[in-house]
C-alpha atoms as a PDB file:
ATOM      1  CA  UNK A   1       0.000   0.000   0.000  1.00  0.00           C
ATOM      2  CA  UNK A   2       1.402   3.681  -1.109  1.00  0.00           C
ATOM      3  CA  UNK A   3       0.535   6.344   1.215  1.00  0.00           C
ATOM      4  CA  UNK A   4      -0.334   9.860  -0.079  1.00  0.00           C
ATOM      5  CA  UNK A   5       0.678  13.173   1.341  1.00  0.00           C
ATOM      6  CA  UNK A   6      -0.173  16.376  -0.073  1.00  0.00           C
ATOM      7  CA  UNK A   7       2.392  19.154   0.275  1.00  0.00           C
ATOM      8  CA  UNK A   8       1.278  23.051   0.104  1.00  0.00           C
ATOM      9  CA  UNK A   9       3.327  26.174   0.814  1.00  0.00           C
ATOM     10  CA  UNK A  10       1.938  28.408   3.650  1.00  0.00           C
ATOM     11  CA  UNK A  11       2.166  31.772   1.489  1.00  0.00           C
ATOM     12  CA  UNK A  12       1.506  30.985  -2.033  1.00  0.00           C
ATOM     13  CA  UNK A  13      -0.420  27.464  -1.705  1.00  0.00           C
ATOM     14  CA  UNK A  14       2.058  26.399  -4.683  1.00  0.00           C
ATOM     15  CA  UNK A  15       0.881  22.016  -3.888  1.00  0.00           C
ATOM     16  CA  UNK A  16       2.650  18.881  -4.839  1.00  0.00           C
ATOM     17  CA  UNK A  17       0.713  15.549  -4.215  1.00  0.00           C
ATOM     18  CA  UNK A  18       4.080  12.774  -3.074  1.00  0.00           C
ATOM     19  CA  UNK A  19       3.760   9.035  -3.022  1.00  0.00           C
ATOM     20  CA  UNK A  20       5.402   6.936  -0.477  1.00  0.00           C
ATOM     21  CA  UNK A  21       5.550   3.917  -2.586  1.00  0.00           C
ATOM     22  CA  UNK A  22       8.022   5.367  -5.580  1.00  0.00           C
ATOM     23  CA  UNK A  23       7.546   3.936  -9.378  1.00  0.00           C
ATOM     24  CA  UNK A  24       9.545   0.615  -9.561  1.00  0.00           C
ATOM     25  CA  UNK A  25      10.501  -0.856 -12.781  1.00  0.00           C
ATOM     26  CA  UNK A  26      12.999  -3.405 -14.732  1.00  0.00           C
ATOM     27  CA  UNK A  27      14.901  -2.362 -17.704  1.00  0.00           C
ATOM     28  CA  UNK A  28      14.758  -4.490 -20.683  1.00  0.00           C
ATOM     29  CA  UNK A  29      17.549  -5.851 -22.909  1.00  0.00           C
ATOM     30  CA  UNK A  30      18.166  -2.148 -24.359  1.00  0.00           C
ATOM     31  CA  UNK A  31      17.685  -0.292 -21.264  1.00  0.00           C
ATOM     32  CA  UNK A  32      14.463   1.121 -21.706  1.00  0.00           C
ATOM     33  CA  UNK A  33      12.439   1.599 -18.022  1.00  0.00           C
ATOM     34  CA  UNK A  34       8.963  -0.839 -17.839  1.00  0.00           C
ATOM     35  CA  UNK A  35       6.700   0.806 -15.111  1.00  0.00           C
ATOM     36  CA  UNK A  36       4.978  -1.789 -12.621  1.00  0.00           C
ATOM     37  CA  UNK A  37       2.247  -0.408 -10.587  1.00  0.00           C
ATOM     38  CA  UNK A  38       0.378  -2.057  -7.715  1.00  0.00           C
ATOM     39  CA  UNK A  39      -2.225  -3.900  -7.681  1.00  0.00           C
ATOM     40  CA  UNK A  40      -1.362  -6.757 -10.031  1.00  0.00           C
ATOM     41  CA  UNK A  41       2.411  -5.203  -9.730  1.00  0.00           C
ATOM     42  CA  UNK A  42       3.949  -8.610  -9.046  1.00  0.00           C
ATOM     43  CA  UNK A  43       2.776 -11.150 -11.368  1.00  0.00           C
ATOM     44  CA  UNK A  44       3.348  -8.493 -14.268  1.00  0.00           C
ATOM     45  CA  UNK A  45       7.149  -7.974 -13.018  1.00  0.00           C
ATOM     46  CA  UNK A  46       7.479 -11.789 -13.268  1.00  0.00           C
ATOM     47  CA  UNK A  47       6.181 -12.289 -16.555  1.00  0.00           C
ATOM     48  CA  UNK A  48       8.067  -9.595 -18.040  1.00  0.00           C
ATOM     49  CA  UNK A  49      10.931 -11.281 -16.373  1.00  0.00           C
ATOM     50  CA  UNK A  50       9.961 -14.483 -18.224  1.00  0.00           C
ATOM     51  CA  UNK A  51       9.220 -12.569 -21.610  1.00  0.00           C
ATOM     52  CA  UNK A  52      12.635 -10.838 -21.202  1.00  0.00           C
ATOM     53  CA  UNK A  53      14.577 -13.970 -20.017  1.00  0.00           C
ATOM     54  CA  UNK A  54      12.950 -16.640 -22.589  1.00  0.00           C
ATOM     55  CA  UNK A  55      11.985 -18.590 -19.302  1.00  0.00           C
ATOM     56  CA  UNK A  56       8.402 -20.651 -18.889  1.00  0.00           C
ATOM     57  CA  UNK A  57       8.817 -20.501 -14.937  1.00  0.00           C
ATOM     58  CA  UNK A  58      10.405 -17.693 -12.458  1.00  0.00           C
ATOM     59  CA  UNK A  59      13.527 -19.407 -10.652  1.00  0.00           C
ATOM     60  CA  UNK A  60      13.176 -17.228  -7.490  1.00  0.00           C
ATOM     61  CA  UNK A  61      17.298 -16.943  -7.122  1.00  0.00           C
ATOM     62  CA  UNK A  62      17.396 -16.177 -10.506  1.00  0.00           C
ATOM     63  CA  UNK A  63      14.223 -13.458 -10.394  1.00  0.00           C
ATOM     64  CA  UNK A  64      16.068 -11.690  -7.418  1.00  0.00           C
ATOM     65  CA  UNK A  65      19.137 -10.891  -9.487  1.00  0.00           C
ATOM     66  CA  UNK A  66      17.660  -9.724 -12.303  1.00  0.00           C
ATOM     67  CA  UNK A  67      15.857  -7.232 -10.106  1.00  0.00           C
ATOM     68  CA  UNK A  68      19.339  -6.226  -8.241  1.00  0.00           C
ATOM     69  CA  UNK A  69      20.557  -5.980 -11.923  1.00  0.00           C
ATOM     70  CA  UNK A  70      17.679  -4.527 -13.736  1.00  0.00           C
ATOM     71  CA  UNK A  71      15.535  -3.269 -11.304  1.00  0.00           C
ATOM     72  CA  UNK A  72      14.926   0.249  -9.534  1.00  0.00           C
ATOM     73  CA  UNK A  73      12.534   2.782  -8.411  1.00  0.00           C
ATOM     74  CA  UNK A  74      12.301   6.221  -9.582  1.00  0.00           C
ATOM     75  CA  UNK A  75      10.777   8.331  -6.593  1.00  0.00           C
ATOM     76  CA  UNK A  76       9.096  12.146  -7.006  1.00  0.00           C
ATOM     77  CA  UNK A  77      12.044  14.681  -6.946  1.00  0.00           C
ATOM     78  CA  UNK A  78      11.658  18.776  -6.255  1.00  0.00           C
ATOM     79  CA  UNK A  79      13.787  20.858  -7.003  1.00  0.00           C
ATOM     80  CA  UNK A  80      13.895  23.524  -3.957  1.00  0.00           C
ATOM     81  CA  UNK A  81      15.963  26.009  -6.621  1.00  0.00           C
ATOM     82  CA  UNK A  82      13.960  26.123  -9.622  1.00  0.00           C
ATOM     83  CA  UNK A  83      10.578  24.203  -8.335  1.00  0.00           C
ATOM     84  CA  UNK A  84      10.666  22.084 -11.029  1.00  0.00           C
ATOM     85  CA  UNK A  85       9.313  18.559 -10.778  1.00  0.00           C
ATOM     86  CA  UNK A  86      10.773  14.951 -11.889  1.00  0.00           C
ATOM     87  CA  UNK A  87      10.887  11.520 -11.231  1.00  0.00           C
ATOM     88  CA  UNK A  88      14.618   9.859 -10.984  1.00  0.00           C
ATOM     89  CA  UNK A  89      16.352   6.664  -9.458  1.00  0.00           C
ATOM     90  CA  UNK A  90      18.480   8.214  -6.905  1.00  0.00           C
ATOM     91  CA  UNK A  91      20.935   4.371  -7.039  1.00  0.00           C
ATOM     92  CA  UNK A  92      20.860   5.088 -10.977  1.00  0.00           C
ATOM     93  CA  UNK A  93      20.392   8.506 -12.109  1.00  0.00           C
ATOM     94  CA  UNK A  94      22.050  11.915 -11.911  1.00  0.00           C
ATOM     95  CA  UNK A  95      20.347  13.648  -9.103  1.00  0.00           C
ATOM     96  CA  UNK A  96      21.018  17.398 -10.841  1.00  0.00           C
ATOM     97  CA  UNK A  97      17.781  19.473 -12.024  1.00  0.00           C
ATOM     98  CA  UNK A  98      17.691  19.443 -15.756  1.00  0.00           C
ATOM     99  CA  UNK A  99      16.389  22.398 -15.884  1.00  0.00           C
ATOM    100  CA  UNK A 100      18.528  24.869 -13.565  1.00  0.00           C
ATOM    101  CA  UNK A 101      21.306  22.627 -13.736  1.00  0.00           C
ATOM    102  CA  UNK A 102      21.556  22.718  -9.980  1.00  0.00           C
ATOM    103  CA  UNK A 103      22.492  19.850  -7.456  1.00  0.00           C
ATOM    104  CA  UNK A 104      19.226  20.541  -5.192  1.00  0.00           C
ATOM    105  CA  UNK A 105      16.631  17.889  -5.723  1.00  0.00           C
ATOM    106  CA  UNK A 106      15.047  16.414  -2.825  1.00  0.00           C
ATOM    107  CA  UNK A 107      12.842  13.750  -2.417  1.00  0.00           C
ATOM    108  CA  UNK A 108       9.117  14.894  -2.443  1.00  0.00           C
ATOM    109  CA  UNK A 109       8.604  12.672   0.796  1.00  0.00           C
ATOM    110  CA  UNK A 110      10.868  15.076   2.989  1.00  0.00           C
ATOM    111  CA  UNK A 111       9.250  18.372   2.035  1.00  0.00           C
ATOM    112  CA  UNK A 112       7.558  19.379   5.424  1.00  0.00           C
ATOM    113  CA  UNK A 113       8.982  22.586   6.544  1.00  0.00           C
ATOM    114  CA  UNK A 114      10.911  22.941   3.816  1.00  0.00           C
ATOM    115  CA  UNK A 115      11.353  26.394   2.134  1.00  0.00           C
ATOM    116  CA  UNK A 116       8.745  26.756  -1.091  1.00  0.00           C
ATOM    117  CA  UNK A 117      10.824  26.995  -4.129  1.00  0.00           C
ATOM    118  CA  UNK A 118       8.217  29.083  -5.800  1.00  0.00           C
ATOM    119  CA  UNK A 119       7.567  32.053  -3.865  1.00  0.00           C
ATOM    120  CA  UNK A 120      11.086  31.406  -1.465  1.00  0.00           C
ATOM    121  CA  UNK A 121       9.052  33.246   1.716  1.00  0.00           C
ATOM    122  CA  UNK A 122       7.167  30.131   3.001  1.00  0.00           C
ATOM    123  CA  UNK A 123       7.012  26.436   3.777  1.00  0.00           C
ATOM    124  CA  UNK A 124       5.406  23.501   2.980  1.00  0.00           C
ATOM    125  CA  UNK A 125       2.969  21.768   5.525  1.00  0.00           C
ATOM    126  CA  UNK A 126       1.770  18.511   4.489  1.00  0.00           C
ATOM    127  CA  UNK A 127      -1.327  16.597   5.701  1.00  0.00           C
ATOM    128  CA  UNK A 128      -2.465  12.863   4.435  1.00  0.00           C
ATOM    129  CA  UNK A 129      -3.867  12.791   1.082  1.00  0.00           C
ATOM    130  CA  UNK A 130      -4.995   8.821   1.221  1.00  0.00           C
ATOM    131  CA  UNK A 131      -3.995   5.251   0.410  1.00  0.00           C
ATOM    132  CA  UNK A 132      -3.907   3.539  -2.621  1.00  0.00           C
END
């Protein structure tokens, strides 16, 4: 289950809506990112690990190394500079802001009391948005 917070500044109400649970995936053979969502997540992650291995049955040993190897999450990123939004794998991926170019992303999940990148006089308060 993903828990959902809702971020908003205290002076501009600039909002950003963060999930606990991240966006896991596998890569496949040319490194292009398959999205699994929940519910139904993990039977889909094992038959694309059977379509993508040329296996009829998962060979659990087997399944849990091609997840260390292939596997990841991308998780919501802010960036408290420019504001701008993203989604990266913090284990795989360059945790700079393409757009400013700055080295200031933070995970959307650690935004309470944080200063609001859009209007830089307040700070965001969050309060639970639901479960998924």
């Amino acid at each position: 289950m993903a828990e959902c917070t809702d971020f908003s500044c205290n002076v501009c109400g600039f909002k950003i809506e963060s999930w606990s649970d991240g966006h896991p995936y596998l890569t496949d053979g040319s490194g292009k990112r398959h999205f699994f969502y929940h519910p139904g997540d993990e039977d889909e992650c094992r038959e694309f690990y059977q379509k993508e291995m040329g296996r009829l049955r998962v060979v659990e040993k087997d399944y849990l190394a091609f997840w260390r190897d292939r596997g990841g999450c991308e998780v919501s990123l802010i960036c408290l500079h420019c504001g701008r939004q993203t989604q990266r794998d913090p284990e795989r991926d360059t945790m700079r802001c393409t757009h400013c170019r700055r080295n200031e992303l933070m995970d959307t999940q650690e935004l309470e009391g944080r200063s609001c990148p859009k209007c830089k006089r307040g700070a965001f308060c969050g309060e639970f948005g639901g479960i998924s």
